[in-house]
Each structure stands twice: as structure tokens, then as C-alpha cells.
N, C-alpha and C. Protein backbone atom coordinates (compact mmCIF):
# COMPACT_ATOMS: atom_id res chain seq x y z
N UNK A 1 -44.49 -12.20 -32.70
CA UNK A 1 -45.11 -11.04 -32.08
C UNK A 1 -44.60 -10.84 -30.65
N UNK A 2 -44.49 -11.85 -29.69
CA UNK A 2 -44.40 -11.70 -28.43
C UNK A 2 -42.79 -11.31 -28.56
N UNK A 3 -41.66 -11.99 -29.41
CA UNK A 3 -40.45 -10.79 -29.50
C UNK A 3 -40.54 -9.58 -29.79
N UNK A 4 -41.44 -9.08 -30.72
CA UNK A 4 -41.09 -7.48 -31.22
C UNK A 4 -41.93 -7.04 -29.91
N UNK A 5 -42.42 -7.51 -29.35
CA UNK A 5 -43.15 -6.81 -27.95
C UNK A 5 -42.43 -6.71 -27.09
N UNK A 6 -41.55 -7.66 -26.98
CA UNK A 6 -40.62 -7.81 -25.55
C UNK A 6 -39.66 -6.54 -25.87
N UNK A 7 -39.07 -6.56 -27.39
CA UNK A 7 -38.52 -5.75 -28.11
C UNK A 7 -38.43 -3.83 -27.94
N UNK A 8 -40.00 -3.81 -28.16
CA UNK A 8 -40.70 -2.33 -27.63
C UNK A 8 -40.85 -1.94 -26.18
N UNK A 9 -40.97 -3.20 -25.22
CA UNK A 9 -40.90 -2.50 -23.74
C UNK A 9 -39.55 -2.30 -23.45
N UNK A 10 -38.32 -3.39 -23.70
CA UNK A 10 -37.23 -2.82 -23.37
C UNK A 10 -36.58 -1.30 -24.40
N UNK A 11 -37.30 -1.16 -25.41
CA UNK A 11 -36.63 0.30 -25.98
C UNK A 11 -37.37 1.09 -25.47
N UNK A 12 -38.39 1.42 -24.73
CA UNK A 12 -39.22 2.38 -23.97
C UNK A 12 -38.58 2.45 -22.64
N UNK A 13 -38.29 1.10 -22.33
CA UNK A 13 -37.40 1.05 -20.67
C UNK A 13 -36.22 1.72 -20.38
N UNK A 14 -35.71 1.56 -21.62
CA UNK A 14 -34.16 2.15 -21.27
C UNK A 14 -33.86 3.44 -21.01
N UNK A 15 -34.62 4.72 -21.51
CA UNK A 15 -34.53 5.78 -20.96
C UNK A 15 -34.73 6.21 -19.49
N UNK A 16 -35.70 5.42 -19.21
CA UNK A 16 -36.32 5.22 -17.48
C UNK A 16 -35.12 5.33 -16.85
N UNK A 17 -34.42 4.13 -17.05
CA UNK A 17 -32.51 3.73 -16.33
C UNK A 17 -32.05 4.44 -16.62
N UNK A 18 -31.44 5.46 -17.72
CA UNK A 18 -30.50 6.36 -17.92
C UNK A 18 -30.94 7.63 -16.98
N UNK A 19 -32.63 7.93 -16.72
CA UNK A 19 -32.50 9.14 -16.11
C UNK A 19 -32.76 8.63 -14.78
N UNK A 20 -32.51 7.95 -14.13
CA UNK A 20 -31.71 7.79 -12.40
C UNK A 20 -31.59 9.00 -12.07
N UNK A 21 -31.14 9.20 -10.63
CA UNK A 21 -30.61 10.24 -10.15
C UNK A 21 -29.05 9.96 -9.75
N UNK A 22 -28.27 11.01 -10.07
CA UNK A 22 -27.37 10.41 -10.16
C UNK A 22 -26.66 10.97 -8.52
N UNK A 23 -25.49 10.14 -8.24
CA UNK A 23 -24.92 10.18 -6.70
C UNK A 23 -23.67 10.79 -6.28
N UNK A 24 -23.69 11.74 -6.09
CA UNK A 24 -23.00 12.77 -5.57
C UNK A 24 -21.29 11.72 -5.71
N UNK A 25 -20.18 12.61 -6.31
CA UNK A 25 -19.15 11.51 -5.79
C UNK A 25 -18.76 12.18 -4.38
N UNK A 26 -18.89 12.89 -3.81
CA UNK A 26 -18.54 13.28 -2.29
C UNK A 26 -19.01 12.28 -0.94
N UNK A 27 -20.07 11.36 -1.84
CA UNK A 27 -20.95 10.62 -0.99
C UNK A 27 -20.12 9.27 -0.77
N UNK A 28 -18.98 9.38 -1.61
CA UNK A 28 -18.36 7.88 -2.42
C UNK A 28 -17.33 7.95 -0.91
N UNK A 29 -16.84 9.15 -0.75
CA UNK A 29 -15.48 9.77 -0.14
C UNK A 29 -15.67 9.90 1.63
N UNK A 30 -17.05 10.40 1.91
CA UNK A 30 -16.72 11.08 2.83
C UNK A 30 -16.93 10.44 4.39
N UNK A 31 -16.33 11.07 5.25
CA UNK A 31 -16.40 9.70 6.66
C UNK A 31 -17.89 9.53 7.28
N UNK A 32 -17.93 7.95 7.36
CA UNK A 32 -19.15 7.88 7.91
C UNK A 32 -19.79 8.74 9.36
N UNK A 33 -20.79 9.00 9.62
CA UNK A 33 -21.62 9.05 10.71
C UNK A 33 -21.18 8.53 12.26
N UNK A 34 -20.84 7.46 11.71
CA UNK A 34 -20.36 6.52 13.10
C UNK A 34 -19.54 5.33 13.08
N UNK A 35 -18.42 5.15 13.36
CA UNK A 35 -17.71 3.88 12.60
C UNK A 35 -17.02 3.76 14.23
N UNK A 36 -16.79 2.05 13.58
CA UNK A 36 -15.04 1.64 14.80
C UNK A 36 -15.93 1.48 16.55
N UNK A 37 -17.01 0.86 16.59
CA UNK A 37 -17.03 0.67 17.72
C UNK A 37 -16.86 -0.14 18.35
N UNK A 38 -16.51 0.15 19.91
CA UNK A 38 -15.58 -1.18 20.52
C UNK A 38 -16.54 -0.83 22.31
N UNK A 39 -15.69 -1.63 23.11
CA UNK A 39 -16.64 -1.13 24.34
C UNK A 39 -15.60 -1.61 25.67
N UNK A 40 -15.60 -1.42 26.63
CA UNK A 40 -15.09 -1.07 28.17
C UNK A 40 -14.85 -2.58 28.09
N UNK A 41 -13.86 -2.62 28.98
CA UNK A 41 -13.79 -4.49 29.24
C UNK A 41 -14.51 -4.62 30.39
N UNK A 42 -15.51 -3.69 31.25
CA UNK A 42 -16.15 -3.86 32.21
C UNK A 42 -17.79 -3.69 31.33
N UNK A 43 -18.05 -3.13 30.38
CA UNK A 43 -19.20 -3.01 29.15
C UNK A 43 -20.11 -2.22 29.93
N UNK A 44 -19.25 -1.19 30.25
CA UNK A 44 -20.11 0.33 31.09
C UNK A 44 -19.70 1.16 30.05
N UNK A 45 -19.15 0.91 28.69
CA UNK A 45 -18.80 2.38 28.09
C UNK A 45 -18.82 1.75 26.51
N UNK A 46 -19.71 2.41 25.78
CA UNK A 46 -18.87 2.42 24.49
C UNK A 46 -18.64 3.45 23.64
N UNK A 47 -17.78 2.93 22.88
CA UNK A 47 -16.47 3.82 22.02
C UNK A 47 -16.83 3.95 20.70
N UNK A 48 -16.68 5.09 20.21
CA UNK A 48 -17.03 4.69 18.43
C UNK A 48 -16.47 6.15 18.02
N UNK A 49 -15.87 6.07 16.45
CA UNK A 49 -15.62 7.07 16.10
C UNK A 49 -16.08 7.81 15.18
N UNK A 50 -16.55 9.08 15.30
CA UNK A 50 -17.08 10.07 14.28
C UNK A 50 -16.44 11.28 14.01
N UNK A 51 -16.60 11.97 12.87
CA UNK A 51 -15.79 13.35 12.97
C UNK A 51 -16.07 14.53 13.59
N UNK A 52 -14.91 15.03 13.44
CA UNK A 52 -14.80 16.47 14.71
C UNK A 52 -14.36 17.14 13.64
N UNK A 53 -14.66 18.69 12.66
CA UNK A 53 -14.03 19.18 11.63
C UNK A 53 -13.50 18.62 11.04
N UNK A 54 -14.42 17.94 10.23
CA UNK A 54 -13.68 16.81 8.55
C UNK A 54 -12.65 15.95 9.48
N UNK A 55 -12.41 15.32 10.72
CA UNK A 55 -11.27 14.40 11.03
C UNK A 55 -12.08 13.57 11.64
N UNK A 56 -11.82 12.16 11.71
CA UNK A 56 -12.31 10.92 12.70
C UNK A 56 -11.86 10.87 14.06
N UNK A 57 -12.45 11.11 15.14
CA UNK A 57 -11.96 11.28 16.29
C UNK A 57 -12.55 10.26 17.42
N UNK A 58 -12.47 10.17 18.41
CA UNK A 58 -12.90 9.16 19.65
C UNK A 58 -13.66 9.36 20.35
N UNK A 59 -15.21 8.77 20.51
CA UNK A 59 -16.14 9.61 21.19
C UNK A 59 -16.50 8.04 22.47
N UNK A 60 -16.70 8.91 23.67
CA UNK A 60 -17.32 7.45 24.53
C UNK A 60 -18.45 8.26 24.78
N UNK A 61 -19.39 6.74 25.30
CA UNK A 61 -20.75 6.77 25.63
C UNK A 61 -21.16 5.99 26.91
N UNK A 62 -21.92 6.13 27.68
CA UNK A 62 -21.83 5.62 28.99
C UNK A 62 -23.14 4.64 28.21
N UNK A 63 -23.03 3.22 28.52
CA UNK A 63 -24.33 2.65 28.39
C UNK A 63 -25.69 2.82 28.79
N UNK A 64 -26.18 3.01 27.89
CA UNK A 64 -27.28 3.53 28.33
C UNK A 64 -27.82 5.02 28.21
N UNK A 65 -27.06 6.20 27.78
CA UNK A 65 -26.88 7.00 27.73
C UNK A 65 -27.01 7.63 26.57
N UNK A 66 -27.74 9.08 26.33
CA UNK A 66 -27.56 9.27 24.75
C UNK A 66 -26.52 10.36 24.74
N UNK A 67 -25.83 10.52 25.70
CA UNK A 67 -24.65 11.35 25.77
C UNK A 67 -23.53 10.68 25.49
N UNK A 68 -22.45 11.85 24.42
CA UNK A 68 -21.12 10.88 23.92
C UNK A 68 -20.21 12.07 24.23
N UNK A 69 -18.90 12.01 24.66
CA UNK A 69 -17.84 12.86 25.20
C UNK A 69 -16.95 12.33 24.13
N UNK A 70 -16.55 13.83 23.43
CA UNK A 70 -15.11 13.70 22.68
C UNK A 70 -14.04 12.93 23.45
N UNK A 71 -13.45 11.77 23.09
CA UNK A 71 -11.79 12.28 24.20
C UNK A 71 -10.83 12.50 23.53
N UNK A 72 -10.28 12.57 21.59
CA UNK A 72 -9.75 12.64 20.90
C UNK A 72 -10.11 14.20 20.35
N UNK A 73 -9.29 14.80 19.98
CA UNK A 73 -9.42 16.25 18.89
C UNK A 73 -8.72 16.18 17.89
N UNK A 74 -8.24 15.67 17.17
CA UNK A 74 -7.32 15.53 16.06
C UNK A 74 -8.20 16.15 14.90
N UNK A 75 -7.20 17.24 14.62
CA UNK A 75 -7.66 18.17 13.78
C UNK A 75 -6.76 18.51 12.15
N UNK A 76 -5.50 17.84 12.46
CA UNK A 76 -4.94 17.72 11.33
C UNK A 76 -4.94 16.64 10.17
N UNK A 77 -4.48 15.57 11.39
CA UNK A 77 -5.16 14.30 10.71
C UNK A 77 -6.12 13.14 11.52
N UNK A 78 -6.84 12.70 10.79
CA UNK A 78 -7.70 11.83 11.14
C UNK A 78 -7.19 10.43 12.52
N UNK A 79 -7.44 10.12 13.30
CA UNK A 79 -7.07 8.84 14.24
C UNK A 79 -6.70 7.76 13.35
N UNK A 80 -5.97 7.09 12.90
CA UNK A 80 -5.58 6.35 11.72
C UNK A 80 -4.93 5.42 12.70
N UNK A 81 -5.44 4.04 12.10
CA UNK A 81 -4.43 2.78 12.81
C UNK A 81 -5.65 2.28 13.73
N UNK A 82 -7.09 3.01 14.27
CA UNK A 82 -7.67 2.05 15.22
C UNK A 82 -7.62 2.74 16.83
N UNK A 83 -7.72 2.43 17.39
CA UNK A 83 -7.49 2.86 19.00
C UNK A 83 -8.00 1.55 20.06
N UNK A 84 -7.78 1.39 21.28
CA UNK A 84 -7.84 0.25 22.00
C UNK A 84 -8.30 0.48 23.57
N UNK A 85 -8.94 -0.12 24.46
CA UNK A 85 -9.26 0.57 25.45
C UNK A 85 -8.40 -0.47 26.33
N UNK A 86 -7.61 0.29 27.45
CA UNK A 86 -6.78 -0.03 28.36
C UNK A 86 -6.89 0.17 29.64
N UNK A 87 -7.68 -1.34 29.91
CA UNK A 87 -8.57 -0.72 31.41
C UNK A 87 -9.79 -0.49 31.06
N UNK A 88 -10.62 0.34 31.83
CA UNK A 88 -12.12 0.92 32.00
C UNK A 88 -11.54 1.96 31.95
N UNK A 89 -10.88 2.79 31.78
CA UNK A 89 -10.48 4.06 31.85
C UNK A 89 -9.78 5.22 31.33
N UNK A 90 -9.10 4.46 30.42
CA UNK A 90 -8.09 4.77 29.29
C UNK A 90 -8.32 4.13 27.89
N UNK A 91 -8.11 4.83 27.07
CA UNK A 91 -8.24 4.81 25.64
C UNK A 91 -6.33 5.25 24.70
N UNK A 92 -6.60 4.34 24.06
CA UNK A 92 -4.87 4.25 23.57
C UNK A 92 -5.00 4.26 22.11
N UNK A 93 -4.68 5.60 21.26
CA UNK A 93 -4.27 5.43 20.14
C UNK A 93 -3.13 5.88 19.50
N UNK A 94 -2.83 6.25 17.89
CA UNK A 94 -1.60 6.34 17.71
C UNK A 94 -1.89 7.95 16.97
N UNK A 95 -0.76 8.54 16.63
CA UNK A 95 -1.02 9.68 16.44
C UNK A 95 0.55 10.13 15.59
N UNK A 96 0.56 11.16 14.43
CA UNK A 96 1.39 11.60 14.18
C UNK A 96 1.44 13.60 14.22
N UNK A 97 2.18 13.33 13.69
CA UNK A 97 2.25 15.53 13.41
C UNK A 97 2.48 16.11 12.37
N UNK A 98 1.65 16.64 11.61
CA UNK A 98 1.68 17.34 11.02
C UNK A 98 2.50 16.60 9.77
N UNK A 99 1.34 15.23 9.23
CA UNK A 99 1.77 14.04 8.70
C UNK A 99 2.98 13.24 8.64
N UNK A 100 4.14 13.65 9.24
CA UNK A 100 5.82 13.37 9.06
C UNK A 100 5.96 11.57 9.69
N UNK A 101 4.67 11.20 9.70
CA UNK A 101 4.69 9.43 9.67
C UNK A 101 5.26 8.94 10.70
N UNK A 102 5.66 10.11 11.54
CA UNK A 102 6.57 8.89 12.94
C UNK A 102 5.35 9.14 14.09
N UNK A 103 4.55 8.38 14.18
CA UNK A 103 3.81 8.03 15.03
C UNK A 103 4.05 7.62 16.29
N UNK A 104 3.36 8.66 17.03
CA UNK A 104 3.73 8.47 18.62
C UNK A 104 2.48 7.90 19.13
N UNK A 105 2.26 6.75 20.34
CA UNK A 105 1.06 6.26 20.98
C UNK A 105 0.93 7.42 21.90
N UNK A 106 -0.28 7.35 22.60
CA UNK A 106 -0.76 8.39 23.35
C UNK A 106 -2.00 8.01 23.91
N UNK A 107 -2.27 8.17 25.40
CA UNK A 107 -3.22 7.67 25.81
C UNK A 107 -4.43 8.32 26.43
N UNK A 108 -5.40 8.51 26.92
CA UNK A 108 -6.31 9.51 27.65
C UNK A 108 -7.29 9.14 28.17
N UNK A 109 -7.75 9.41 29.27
CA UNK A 109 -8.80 8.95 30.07
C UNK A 109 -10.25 9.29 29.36
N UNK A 110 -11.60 8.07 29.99
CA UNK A 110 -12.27 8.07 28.68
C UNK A 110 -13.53 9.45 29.20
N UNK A 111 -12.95 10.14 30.05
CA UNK A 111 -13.70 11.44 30.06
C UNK A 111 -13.30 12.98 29.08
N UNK A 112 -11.52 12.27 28.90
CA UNK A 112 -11.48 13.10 27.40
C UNK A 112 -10.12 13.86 28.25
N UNK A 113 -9.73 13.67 29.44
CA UNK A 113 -8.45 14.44 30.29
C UNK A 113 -7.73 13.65 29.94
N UNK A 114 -6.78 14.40 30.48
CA UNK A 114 -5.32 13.37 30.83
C UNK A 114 -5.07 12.80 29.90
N UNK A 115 -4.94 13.87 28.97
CA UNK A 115 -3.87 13.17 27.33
C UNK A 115 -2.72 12.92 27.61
N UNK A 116 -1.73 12.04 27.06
CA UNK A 116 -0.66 11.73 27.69
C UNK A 116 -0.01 11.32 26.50
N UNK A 117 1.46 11.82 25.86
CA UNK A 117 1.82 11.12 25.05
C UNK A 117 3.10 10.25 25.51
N UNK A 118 3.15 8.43 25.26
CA UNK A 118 3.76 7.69 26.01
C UNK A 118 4.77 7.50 25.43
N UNK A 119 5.40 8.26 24.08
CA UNK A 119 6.86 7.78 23.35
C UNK A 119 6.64 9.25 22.69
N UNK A 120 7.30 10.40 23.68
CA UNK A 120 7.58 11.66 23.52
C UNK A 120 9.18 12.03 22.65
N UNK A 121 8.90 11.07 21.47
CA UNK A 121 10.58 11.34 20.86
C UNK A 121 10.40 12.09 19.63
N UNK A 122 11.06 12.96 19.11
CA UNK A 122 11.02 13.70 18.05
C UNK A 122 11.52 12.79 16.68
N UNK A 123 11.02 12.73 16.03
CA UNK A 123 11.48 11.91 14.53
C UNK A 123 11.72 10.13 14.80
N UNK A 124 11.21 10.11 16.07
CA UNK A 124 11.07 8.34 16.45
C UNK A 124 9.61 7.59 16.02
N UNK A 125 9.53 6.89 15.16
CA UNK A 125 8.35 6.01 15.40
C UNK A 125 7.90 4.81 16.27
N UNK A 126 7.14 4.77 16.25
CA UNK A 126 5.93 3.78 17.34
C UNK A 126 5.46 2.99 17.32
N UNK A 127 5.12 1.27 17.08
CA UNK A 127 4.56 0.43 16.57
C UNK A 127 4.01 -0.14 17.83
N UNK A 128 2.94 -0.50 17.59
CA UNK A 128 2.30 -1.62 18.89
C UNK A 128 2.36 -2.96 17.92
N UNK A 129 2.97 -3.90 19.04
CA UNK A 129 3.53 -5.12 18.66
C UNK A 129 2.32 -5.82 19.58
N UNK A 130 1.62 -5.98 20.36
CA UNK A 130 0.53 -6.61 21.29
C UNK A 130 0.18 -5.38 22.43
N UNK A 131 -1.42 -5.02 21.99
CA UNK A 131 -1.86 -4.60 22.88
C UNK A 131 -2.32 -5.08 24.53
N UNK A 132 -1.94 -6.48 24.61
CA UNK A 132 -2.20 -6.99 25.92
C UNK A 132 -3.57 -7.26 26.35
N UNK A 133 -4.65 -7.34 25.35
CA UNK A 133 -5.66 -7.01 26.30
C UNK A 133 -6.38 -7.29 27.50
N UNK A 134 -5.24 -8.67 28.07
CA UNK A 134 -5.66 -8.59 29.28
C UNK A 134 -4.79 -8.41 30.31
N UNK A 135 -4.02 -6.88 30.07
CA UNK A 135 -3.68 -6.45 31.13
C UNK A 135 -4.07 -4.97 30.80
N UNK A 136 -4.60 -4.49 32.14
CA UNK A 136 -5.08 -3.53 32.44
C UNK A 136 -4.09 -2.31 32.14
N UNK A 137 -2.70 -2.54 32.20
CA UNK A 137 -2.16 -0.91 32.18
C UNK A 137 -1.23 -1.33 30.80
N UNK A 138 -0.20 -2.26 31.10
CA UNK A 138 1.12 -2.71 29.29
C UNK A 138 0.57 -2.86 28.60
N UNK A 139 1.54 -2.57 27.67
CA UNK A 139 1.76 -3.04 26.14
C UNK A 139 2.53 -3.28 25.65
N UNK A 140 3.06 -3.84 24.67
CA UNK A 140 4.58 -4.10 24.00
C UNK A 140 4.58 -3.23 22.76
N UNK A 141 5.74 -2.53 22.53
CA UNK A 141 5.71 -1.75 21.83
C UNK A 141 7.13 -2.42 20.94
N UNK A 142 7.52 -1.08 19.90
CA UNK A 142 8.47 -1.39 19.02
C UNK A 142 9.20 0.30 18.79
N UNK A 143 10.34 0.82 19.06
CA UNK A 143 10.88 2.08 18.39
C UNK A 143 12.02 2.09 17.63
N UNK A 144 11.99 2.79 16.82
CA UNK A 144 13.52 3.20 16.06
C UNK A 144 14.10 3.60 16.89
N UNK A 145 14.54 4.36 17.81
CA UNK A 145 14.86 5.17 18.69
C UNK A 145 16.36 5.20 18.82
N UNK A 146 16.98 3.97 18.80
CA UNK A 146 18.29 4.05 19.09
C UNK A 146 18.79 4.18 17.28
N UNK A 147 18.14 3.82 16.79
CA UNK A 147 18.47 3.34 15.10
C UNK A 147 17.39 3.62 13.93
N UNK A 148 17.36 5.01 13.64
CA UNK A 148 16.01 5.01 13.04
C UNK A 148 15.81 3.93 11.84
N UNK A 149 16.90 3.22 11.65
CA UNK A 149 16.28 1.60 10.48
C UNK A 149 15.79 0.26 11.21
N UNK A 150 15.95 0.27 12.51
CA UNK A 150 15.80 -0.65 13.00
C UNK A 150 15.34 -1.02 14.16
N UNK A 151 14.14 -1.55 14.75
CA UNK A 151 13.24 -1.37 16.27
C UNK A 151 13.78 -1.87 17.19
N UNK A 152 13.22 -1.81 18.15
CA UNK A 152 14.00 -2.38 19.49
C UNK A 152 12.80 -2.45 20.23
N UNK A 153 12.58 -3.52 21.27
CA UNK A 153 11.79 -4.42 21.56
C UNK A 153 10.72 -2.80 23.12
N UNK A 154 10.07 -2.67 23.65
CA UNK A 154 9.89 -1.97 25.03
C UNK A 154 8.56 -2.72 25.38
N UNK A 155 8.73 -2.86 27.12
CA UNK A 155 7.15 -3.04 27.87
C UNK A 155 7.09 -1.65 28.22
N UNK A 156 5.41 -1.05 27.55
CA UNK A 156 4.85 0.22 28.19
C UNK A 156 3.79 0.26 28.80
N UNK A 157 3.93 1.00 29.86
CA UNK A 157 2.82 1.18 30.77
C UNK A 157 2.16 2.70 30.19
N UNK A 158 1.04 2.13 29.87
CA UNK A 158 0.09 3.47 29.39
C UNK A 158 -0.75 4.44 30.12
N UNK A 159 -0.41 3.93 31.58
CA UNK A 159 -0.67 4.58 32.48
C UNK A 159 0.54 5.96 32.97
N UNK A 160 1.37 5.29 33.74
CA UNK A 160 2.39 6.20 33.73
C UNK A 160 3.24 6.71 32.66
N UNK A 161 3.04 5.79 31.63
CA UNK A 161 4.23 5.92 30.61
C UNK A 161 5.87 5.62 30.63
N UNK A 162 5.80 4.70 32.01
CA UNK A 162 7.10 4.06 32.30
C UNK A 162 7.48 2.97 31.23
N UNK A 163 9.00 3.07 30.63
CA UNK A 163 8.81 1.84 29.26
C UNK A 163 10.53 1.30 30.24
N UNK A 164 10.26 0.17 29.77
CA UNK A 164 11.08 -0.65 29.84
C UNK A 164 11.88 -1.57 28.79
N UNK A 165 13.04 -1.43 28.13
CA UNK A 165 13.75 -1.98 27.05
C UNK A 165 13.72 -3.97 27.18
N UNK A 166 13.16 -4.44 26.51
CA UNK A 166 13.33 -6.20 26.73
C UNK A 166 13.73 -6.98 25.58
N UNK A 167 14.04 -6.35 24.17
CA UNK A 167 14.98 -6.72 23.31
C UNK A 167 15.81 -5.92 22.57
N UNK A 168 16.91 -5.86 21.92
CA UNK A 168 17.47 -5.21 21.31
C UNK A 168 17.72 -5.99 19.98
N UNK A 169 17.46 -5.10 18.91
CA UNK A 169 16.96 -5.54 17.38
C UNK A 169 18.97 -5.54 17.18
N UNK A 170 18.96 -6.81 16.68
CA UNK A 170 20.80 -7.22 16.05
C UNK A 170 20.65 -6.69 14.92
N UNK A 171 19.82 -5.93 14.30
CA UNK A 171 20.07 -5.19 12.71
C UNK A 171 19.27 -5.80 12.00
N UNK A 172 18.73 -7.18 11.74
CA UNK A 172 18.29 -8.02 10.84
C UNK A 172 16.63 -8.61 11.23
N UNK A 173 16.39 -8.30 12.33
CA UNK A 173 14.70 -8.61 12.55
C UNK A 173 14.25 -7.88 12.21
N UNK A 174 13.09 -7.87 11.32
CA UNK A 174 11.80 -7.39 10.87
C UNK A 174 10.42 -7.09 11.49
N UNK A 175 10.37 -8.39 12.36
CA UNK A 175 8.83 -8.10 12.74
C UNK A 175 9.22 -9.11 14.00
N UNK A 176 8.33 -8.83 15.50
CA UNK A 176 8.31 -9.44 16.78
C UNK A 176 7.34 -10.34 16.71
N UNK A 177 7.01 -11.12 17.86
CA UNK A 177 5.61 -11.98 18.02
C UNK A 177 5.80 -12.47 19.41
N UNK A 178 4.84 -11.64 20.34
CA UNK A 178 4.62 -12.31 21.94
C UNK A 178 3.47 -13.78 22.17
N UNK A 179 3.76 -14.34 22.73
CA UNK A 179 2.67 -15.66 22.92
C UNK A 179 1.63 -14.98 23.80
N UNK A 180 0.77 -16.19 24.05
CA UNK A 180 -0.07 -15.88 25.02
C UNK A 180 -0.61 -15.13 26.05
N UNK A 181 1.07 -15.57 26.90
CA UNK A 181 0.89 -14.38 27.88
C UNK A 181 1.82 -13.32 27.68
N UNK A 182 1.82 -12.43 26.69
CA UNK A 182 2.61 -11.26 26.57
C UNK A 182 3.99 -11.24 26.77
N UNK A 183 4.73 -12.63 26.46
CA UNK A 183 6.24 -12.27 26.65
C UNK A 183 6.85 -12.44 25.22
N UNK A 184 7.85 -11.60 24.77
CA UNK A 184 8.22 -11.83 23.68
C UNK A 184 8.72 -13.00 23.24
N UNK A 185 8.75 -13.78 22.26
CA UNK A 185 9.42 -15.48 22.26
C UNK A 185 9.58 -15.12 20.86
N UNK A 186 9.42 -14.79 19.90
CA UNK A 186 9.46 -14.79 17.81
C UNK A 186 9.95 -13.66 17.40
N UNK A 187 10.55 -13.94 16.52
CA UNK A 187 11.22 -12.93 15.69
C UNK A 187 11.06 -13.39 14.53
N UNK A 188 11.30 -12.42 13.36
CA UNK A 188 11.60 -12.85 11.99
C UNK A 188 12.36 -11.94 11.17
N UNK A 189 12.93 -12.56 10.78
CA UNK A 189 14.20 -12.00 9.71
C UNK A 189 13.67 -12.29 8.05
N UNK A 190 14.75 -11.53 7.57
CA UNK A 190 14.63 -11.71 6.07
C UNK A 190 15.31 -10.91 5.12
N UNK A 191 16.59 -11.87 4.41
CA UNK A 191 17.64 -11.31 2.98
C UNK A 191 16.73 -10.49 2.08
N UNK A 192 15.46 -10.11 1.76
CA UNK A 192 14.38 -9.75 0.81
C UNK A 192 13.91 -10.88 -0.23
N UNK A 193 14.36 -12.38 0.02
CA UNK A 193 13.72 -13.29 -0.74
C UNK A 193 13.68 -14.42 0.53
N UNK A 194 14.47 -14.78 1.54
CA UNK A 194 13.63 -16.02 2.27
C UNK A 194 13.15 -15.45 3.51
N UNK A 195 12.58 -16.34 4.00
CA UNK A 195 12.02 -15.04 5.71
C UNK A 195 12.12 -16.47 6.85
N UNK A 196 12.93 -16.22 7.44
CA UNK A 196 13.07 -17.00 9.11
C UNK A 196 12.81 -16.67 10.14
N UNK A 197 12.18 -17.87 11.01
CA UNK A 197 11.35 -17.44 12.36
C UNK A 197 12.12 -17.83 12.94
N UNK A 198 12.33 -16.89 14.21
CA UNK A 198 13.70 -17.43 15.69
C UNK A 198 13.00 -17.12 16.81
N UNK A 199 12.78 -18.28 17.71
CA UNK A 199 12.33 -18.95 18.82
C UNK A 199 13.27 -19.23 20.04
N UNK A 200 12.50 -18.52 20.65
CA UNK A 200 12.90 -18.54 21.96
C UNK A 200 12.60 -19.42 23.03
N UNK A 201 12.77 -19.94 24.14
CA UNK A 201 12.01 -20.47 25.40
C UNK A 201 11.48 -19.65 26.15
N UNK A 202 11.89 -18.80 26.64
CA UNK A 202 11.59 -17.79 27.77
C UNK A 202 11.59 -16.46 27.10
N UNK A 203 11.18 -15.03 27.69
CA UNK A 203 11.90 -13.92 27.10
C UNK A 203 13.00 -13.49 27.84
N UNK A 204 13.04 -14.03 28.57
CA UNK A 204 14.79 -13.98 29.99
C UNK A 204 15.68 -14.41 28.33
């Protein structure tokens, strides 16, 4: 008896579960409310991103404050890759055009002025190799620029946007690696089946 009973509540139950409400798939897709927050290296500001017309963009907030200032508008495509704060004052992310994948960095003060794009090359891409975070203005970057197959090493200042060349890619490195204190020392290579690391002492 106590089976054909157990029997009858679960065949009465099961309709219950089938009529759920069911969940929008737009709900599955669409950008959160508030994502990606980070904060001032002085922790007078934080950063988080929400959308601006269907795109994810960069909003700061003064602590304490229920006021948030756009400093990003990206309206084609979404802020993709993250963004980084440089200084108390500047905000650094990456950006392309009109999707064509060569991503230029670009930086802007966190009142939302002084957009600045810091690798103004047409059909060049952009890689941040170490954001530095403890220096207030560099970064180490990476461009095709001389070779669109192959990067070449730059220190950028995201302030002025002054770059400075400090390796030149021999054709066969793949990927960089700075130590500690931000000087380049690693490289790595690779035939497409073994992969080698080359070490430096100094970056002189």
C-alpha cells in the first residue's frame, strides 16, 4: 500500500513541475546590471561596468556616493578584454573599430575627459603584456607595427602616450614575460609542437 501511495503522489506531482514558469531565453543572454568592479589604488573611486545602449561601458563612483559618471561610450562594441586603473586618475582599456580586431589601448581620465588613444595606428594591433600596477603612468605593451605577423616589445606611458621600443621580435617569439619589477627578461618560442623559454639577466 505505502508503494501504490508513494506511486499516486508522484503521478499527481508531475504536472505541478511541467507547468513552471518558464524563463525567457533573453534572460540567458543579456548583460548584467553591474559587472567588473575594481577600485582607485588610493580607494576614493570605484569602477564597475554596466551598459550604455545594449554595450558594456565604464562607469566610476566616488566612495561613498550614489553618483556614477560614464567615462567609456562604446557604442559599437562592447569594452571587451577588462580595463585597469592607472593612477587615481586614469582608466585604461582596449578598444577596436568597427570590429576589424586590431585593438588599440586608450586611456581617459576617471571624470570621463581626456580620451586619449595611446597606439593611434591604422590596421596595427595592441596587446598589454604587464599592466604595471605599481607604476602610476607605464605599461608594457606588444605591436605588429613594423610586421603585422610579428610583435615587438614598447614601454607606454598612458599618460602622455610617449612609447618607447625595448625589444625587437627576431620572427620566432610568441609571447613576452616581465619579472617583478617590470623589465622584460622571457620570451617564448615555438616550431607548433615544442615551446622554449629564453632568459635573460637584465633587459639592457
Amino acid at each position: 500500500m505505502k508503494a501504490k501511495n508513494l506511486a499516486a503522489i508522484l503521478l499527481f506531482a508531475a504536472p505541478l513541475s511541467l507547468s513552471a514558469k518558464q524563463i525567457p531565453m533573453k534572460d540567458f543572454f543579456r548583460d548584467p546590471e553591474k559587472t567588473s568592479y575594481d577600485i582607485s589604488p588610493d580607494g576614493q573611486y570605484i569602477s564597475f561596468m554596466a551598459p550604455y545602449k545594449n554595450r558594456l561601458n565604464i562607469f566610476v563612483q566616488k566612495r561613498g556616493s550614489q553618483d556614477a559618471v560614464m567615462v567609456s561610450s562604446e557604442t559599437e562594441r562592447p569594452v571587451s578584454g577588462g580595463y585597469f586603473w592607472k593612477g587615481n586618475d586614469r582608466i585604461v582599456y582596449r578598444k577596436d573599430f568597427k570590429g576589424d580586431e586590431n585593438f588599440h589601448i586608450v586611456s581617459v581620465d576617471r571624470s570621463g575627459n581626456g580620451l586619449k588613444d595611446l597606439t593611434p595606428y591604422p590596421g596595427v594591433r595592441a596587446e598589454i603584456i604587464d599592466d604595471l600596477p605599481d607604476n602610476d603612468s607605464e605599461m608594457i605593451i606588444m605591436l605588429n607595427k613594423r610586421n603585422k605577423e610579428i610583435f615587438d616589445v614598447f614601454r607606454l606611458n598612458a599618460v602622455t602616450g610617449e612609447m618607447k621600443q625595448i625589444a625587437e621580435n627576431p620572427g620566432n617569439i610568441t609571447s613576452w614575460l616581465t619579472d617583478h619589477d617590470g623589465k622584460l627578461r622571457a620570451a617564448g618560442t615555438t616550431d607548433g609542437v615544442n615551446t622554449t623559454l629564453l632568459y635573460r639577466e637584465k633587459e639592457e
